[in-house]
N, C-alpha and C. Protein backbone atom coordinates (compact mmCIF):
# COMPACT_ATOMS: atom_id res chain seq x y z
N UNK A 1 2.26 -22.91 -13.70
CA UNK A 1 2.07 -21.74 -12.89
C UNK A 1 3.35 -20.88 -12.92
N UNK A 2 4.49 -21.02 -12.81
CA UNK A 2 5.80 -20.86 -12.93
C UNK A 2 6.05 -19.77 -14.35
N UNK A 3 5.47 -20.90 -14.73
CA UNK A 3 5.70 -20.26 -16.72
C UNK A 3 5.25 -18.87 -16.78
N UNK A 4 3.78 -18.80 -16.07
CA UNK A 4 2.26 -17.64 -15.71
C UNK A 4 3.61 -16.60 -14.89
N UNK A 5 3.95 -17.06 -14.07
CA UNK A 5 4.30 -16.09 -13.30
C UNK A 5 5.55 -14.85 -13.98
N UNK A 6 6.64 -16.09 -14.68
CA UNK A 6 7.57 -15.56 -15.48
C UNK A 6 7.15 -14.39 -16.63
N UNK A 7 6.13 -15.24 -17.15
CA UNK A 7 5.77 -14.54 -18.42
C UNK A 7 5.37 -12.91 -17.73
N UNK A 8 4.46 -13.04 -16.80
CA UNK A 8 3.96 -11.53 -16.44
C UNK A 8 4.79 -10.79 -15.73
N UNK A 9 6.02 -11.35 -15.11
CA UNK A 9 6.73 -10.59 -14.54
C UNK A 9 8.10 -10.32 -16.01
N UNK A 10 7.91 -10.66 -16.63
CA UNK A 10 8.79 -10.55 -17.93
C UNK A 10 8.16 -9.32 -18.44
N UNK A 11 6.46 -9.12 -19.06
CA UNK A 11 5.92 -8.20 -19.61
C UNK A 11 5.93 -7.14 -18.62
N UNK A 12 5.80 -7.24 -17.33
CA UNK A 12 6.07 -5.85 -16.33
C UNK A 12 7.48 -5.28 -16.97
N UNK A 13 8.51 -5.86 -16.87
CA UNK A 13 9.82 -5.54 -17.14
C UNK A 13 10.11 -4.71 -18.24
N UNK A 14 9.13 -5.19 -19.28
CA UNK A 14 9.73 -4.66 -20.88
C UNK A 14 8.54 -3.40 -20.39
N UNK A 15 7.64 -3.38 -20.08
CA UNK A 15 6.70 -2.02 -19.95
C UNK A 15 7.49 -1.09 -18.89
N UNK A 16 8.40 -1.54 -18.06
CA UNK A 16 8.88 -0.42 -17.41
C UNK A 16 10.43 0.16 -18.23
N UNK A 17 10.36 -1.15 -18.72
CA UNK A 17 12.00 -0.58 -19.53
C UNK A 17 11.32 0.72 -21.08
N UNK A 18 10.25 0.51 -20.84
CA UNK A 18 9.62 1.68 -22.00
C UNK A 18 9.05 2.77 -21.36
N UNK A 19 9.17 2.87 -20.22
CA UNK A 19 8.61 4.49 -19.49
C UNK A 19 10.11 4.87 -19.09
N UNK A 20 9.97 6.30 -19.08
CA UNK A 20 10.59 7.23 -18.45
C UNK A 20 10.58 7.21 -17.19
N UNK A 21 9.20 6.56 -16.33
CA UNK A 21 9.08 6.56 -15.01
C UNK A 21 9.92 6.04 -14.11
N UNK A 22 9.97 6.30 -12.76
CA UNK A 22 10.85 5.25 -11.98
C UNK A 22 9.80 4.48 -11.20
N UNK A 23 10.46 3.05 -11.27
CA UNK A 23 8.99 2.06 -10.74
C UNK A 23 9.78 1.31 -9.20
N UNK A 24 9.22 1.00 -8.65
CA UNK A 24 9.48 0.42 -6.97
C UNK A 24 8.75 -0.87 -7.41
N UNK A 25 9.27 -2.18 -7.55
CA UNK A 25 8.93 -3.26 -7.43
C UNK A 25 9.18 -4.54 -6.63
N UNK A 26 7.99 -4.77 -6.39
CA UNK A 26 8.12 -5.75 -5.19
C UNK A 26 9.13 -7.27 -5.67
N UNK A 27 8.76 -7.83 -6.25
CA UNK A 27 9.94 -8.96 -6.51
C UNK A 27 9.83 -8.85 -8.03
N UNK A 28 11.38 -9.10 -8.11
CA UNK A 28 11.98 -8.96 -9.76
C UNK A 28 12.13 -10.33 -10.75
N UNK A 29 11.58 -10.59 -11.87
CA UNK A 29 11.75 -11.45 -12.18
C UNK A 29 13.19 -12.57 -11.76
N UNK A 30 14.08 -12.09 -11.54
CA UNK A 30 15.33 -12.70 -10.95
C UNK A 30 15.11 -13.82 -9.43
N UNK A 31 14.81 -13.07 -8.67
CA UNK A 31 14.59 -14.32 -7.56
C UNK A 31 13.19 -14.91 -7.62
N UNK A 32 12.16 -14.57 -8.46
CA UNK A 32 11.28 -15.55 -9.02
C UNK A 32 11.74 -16.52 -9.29
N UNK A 33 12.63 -16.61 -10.31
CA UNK A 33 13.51 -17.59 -10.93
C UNK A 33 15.12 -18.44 -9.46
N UNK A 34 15.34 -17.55 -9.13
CA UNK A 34 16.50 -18.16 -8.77
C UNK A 34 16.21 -17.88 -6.96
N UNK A 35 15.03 -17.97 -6.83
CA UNK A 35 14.76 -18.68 -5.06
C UNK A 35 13.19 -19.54 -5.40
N UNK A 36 12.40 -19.00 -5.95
CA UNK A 36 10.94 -19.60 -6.16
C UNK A 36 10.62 -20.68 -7.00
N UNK A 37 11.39 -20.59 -8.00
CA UNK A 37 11.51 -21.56 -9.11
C UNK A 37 12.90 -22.73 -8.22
N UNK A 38 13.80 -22.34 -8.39
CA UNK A 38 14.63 -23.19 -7.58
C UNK A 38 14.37 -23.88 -6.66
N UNK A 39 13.62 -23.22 -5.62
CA UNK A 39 13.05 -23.89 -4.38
C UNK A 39 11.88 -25.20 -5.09
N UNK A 40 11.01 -24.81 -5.95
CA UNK A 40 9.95 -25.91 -6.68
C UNK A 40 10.70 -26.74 -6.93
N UNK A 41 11.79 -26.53 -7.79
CA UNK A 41 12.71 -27.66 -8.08
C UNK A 41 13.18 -28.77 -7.18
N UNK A 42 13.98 -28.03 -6.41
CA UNK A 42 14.85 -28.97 -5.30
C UNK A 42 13.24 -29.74 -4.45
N UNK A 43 11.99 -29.26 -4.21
CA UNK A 43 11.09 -30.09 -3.74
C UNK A 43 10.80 -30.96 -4.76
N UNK A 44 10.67 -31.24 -6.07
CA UNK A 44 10.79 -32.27 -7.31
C UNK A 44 9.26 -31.52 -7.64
N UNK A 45 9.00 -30.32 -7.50
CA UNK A 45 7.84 -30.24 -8.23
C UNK A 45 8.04 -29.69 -9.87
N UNK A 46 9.15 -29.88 -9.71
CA UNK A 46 9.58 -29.82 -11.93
C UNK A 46 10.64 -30.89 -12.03
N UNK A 47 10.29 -30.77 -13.25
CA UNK A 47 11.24 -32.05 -13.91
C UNK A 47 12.55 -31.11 -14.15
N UNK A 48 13.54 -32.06 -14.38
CA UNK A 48 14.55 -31.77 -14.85
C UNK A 48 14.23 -31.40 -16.33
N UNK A 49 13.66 -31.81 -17.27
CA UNK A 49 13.26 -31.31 -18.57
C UNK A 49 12.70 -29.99 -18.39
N UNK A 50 11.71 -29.86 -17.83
CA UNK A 50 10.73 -28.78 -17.75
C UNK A 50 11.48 -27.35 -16.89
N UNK A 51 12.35 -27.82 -15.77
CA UNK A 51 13.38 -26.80 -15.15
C UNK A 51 14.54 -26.39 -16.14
N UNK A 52 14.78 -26.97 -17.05
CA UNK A 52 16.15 -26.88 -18.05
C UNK A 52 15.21 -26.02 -19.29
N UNK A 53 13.79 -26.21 -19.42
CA UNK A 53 13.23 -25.21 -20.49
C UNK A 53 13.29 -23.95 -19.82
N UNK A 54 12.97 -23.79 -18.66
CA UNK A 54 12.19 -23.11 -17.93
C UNK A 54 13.63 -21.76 -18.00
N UNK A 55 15.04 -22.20 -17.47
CA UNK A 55 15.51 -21.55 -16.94
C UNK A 55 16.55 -21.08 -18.45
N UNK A 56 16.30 -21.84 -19.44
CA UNK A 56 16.20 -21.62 -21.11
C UNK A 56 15.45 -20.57 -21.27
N UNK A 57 14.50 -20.12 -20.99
CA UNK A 57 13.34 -19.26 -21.53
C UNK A 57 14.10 -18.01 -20.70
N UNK A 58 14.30 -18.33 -19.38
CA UNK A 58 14.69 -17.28 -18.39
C UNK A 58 15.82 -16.38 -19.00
N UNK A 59 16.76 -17.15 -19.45
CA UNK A 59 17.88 -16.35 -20.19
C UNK A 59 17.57 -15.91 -21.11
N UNK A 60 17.07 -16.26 -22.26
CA UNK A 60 16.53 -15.53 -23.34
C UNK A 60 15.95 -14.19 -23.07
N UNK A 61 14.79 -14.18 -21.69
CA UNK A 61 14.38 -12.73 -21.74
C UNK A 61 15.10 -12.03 -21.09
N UNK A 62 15.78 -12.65 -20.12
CA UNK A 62 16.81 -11.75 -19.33
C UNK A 62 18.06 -10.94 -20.01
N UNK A 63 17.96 -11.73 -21.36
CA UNK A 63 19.12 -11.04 -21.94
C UNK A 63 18.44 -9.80 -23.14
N UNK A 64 16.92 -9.68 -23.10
CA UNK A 64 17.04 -8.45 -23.43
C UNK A 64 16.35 -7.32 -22.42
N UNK A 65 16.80 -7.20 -21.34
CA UNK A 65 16.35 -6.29 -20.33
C UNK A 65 17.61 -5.95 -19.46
N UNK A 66 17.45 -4.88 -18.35
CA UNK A 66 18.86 -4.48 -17.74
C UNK A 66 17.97 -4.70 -16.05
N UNK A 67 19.29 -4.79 -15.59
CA UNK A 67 18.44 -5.23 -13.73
C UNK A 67 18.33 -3.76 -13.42
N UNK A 68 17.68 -3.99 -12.69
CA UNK A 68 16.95 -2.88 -11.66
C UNK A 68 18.25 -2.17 -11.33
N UNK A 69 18.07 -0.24 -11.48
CA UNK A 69 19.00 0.05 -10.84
C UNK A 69 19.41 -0.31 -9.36
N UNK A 70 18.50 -0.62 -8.71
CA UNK A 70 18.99 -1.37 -7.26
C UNK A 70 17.79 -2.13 -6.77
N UNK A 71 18.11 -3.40 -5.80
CA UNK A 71 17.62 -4.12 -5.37
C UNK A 71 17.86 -4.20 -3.71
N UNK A 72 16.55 -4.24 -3.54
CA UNK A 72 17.00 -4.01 -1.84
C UNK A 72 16.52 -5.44 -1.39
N UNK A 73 17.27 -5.79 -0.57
CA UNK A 73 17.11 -6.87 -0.09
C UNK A 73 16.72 -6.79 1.35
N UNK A 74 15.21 -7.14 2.33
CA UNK A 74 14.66 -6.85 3.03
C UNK A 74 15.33 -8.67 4.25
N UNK A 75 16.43 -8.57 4.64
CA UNK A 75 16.96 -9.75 5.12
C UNK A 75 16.13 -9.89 6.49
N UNK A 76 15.54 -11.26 6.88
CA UNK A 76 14.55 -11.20 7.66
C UNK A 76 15.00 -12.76 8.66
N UNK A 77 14.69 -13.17 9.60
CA UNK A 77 15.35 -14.44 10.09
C UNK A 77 13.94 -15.38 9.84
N UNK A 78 13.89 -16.63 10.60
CA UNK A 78 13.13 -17.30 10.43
C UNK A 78 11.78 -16.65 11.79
N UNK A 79 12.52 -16.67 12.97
CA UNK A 79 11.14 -16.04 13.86
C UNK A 79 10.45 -14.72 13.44
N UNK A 80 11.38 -13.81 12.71
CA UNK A 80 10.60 -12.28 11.97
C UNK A 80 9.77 -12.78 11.11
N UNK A 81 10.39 -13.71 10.12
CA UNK A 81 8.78 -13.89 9.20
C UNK A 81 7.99 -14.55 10.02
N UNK A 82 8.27 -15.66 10.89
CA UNK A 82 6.49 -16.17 11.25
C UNK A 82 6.05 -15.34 11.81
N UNK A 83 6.42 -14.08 12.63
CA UNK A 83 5.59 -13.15 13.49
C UNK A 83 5.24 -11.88 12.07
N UNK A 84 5.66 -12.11 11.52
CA UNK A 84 5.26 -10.79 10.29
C UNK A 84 3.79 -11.79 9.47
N UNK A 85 3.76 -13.22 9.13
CA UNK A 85 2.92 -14.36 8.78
C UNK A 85 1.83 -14.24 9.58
N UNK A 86 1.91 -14.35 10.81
CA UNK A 86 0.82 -14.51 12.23
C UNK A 86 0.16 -13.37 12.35
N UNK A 87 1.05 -11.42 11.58
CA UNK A 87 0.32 -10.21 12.16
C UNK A 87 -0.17 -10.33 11.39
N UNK A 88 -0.11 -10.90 9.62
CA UNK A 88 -1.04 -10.59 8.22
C UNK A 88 -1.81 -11.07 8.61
N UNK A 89 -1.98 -12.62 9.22
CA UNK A 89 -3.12 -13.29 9.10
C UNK A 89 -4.15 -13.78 8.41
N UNK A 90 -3.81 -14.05 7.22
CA UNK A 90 -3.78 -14.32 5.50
C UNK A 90 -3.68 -16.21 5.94
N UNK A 91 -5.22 -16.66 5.65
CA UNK A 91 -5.14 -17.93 5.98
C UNK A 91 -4.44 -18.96 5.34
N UNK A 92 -4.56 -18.70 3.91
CA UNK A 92 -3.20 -19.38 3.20
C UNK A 92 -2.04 -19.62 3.76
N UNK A 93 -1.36 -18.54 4.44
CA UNK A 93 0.26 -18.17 4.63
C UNK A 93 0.12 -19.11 6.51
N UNK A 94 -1.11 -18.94 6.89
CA UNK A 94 -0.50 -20.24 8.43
C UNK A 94 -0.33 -21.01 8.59
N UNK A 95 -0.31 -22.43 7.62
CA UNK A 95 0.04 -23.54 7.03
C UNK A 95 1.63 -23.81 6.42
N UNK A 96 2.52 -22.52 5.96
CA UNK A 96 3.59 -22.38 6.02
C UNK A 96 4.38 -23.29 7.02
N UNK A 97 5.02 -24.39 6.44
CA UNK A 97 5.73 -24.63 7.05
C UNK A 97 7.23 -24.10 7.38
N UNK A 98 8.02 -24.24 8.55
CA UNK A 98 9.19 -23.80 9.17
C UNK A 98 10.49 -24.12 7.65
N UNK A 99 10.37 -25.23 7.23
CA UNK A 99 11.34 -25.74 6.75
C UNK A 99 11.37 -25.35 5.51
N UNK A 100 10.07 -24.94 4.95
CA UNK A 100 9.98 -24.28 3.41
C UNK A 100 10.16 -22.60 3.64
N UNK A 101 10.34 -21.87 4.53
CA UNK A 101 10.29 -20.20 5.37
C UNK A 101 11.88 -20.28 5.26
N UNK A 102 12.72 -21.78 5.77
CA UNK A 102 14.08 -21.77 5.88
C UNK A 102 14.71 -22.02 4.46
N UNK A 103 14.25 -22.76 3.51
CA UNK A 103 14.53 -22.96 2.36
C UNK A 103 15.03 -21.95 1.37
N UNK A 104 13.65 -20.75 1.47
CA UNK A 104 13.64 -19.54 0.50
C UNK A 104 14.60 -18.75 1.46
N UNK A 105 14.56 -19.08 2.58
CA UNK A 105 16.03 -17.83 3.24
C UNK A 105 16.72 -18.18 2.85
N UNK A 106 17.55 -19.72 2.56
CA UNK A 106 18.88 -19.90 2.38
C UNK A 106 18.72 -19.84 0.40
N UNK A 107 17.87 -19.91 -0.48
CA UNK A 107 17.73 -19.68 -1.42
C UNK A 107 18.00 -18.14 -1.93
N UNK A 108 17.00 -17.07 -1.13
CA UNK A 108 17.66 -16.20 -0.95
C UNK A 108 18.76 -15.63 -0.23
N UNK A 109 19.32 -16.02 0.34
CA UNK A 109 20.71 -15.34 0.66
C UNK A 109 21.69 -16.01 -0.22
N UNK A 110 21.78 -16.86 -1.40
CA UNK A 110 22.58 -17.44 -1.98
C UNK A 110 22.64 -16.59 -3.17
N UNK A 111 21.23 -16.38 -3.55
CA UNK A 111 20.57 -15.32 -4.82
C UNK A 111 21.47 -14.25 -4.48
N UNK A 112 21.18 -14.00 -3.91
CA UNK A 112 21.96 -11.70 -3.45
C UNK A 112 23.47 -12.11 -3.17
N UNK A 113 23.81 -13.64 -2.59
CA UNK A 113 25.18 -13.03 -2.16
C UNK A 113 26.18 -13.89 -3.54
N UNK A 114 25.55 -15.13 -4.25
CA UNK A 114 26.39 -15.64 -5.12
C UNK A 114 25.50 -15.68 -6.67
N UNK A 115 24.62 -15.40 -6.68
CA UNK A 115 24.43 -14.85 -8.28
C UNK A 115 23.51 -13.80 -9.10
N UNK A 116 23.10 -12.73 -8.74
CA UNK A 116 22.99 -11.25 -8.42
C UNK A 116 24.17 -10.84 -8.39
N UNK A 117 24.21 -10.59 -10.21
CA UNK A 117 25.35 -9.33 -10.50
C UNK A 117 25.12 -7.83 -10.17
N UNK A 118 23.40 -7.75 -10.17
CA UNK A 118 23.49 -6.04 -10.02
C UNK A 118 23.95 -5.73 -8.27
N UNK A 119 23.46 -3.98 -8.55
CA UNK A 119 23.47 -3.45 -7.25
C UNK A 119 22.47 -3.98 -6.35
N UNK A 120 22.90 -4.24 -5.02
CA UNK A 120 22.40 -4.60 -3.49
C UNK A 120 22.41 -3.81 -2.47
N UNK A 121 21.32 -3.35 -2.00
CA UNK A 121 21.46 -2.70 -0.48
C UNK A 121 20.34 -3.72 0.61
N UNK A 122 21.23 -4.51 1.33
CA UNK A 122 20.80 -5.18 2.04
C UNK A 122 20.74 -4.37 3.29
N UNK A 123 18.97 -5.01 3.80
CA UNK A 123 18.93 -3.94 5.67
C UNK A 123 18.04 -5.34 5.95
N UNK A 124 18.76 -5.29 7.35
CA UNK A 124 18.25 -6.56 8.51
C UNK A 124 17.03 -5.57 8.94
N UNK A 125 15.67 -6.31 8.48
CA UNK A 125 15.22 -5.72 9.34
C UNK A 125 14.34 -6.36 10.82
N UNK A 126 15.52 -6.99 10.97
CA UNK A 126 14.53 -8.18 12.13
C UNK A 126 15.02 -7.14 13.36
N UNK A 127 14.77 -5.98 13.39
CA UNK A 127 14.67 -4.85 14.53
C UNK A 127 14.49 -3.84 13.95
N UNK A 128 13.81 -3.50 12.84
CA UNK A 128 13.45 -2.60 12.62
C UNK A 128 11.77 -3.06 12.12
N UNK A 129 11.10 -1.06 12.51
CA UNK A 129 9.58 -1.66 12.49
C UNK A 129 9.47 -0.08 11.09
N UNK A 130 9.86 -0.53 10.11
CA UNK A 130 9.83 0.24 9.05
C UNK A 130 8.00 0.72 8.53
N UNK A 131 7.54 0.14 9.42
CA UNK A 131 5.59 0.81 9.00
C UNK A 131 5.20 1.21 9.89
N UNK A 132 5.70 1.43 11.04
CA UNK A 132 5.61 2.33 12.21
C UNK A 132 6.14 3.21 12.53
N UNK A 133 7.35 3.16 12.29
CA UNK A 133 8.86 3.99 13.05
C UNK A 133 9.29 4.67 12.08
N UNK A 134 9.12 5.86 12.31
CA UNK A 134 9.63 6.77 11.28
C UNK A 134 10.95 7.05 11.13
N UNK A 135 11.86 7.11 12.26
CA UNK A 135 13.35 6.59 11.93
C UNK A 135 13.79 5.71 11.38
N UNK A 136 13.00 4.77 11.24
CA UNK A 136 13.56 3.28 10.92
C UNK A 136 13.01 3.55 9.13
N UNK A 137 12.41 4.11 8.84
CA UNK A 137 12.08 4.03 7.06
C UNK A 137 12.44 5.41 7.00
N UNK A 138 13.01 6.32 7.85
CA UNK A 138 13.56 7.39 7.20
C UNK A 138 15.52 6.78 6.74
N UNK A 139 15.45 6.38 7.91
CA UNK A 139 16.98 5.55 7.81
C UNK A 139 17.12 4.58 6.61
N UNK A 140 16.17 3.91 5.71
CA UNK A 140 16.11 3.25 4.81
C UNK A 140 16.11 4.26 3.60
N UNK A 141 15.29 5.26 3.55
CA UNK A 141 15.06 6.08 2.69
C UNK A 141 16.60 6.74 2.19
N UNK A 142 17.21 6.95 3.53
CA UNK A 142 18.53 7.76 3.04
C UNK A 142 19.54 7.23 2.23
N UNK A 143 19.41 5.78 3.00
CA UNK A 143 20.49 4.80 2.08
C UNK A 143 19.83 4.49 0.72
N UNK A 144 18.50 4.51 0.75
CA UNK A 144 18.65 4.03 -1.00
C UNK A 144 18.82 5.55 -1.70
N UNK A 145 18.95 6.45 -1.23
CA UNK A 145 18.96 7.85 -1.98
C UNK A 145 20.55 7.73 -2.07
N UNK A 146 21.42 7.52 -1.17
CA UNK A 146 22.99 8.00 -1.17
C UNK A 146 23.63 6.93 -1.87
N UNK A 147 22.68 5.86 -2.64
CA UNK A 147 23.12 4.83 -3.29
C UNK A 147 22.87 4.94 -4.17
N UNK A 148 21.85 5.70 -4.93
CA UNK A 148 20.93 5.60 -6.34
C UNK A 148 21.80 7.12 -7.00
N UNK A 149 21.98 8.27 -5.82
CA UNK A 149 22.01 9.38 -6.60
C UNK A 149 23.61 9.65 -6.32
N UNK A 150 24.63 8.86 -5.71
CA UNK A 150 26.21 8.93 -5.86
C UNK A 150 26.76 9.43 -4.47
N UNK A 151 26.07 9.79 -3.02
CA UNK A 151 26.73 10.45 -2.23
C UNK A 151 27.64 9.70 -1.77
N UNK A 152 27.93 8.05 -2.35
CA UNK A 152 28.78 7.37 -1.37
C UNK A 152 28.79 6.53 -2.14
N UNK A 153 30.65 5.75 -2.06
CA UNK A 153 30.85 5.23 -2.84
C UNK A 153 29.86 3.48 -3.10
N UNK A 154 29.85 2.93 -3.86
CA UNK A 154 29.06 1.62 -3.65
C UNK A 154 29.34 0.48 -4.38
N UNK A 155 30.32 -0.35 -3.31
CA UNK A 155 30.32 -1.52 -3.46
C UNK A 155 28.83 -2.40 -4.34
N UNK A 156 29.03 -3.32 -4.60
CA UNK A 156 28.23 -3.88 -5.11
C UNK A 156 27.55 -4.34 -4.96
N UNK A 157 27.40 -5.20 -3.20
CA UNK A 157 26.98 -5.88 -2.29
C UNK A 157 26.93 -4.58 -0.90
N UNK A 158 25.91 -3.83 -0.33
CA UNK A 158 26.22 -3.55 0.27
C UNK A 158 25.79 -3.55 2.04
């Protein structure tokens, strides 16, 4: 499944690296690999053989594509996602356990803060209601504009 997932988020990549367009994507082949895939791992649902092909294959395509001009990182705690889990109400996702919700947080915050070379604009949004509040996604909107188009200088992590 892993392999399925890579592969199509690999062919998204090379089809956007061939348009002119600008594309908004929801997760990048990168923390597929280095929170989703990782996380399978550390539960032993891959082998050490099959994780050592896996993350073999990963470099190979990664090294002919460029990261996203920016990646926003939507930082969320553990009570924001189960109440964001509980409003979808997506029967799959209520079976979620606490400890696998805490896993991919600390997976992701390791991803963005220790191996994620590109650009980062991280926003907490465990107080913000960005699909309601029009301040709150106008305030998002500005920062990825004054980050993408130069009004301010940008750290790398920000």
């Amino acid at each position: 499944m892993e392999v399925y997932f890579l592969k199509e988020r690999f062919r998204h990549v090379l089809e956007m690296n061939k348009s002119p367009r600008t594309f908004i994507q929801d997760r990048t082949i990168y923390e597929g690999v280095h929170v989703f895939v990782a996380n399978n791992y550390k539960q032993g649902h891959l082998t050490d053989r099959d994780y050592d092909a896996y993350m073999e294959l990963f470099g190979l395509m990664t090294d002919m594509v460029r990261y996203p001009d920016l990646m926003i990182y939507l930082r969320a705690s553990i009570p924001h996602l189960v109440t964001n889990i509980q409003k979808r109400g997506r029967d799959y996702e209520q079976a979620i356990q606490i400890d696998y919700l805490k896993g991919l947080n600390d997976l992701y915050e390791d991803f963005i803060y220790n191996k994620y070379p590109g650009k980062v604009l991280t926003i907490d949004v465990d107080n913000m209601d960005y699909l309601h509040n029009k301040q709150d996604l106008t305030s998002i909107i500005q920062k990825i504009d004054s980050l993408l188009f130069g009004m301010f200088p940008l750290d790398n992590k920000i």
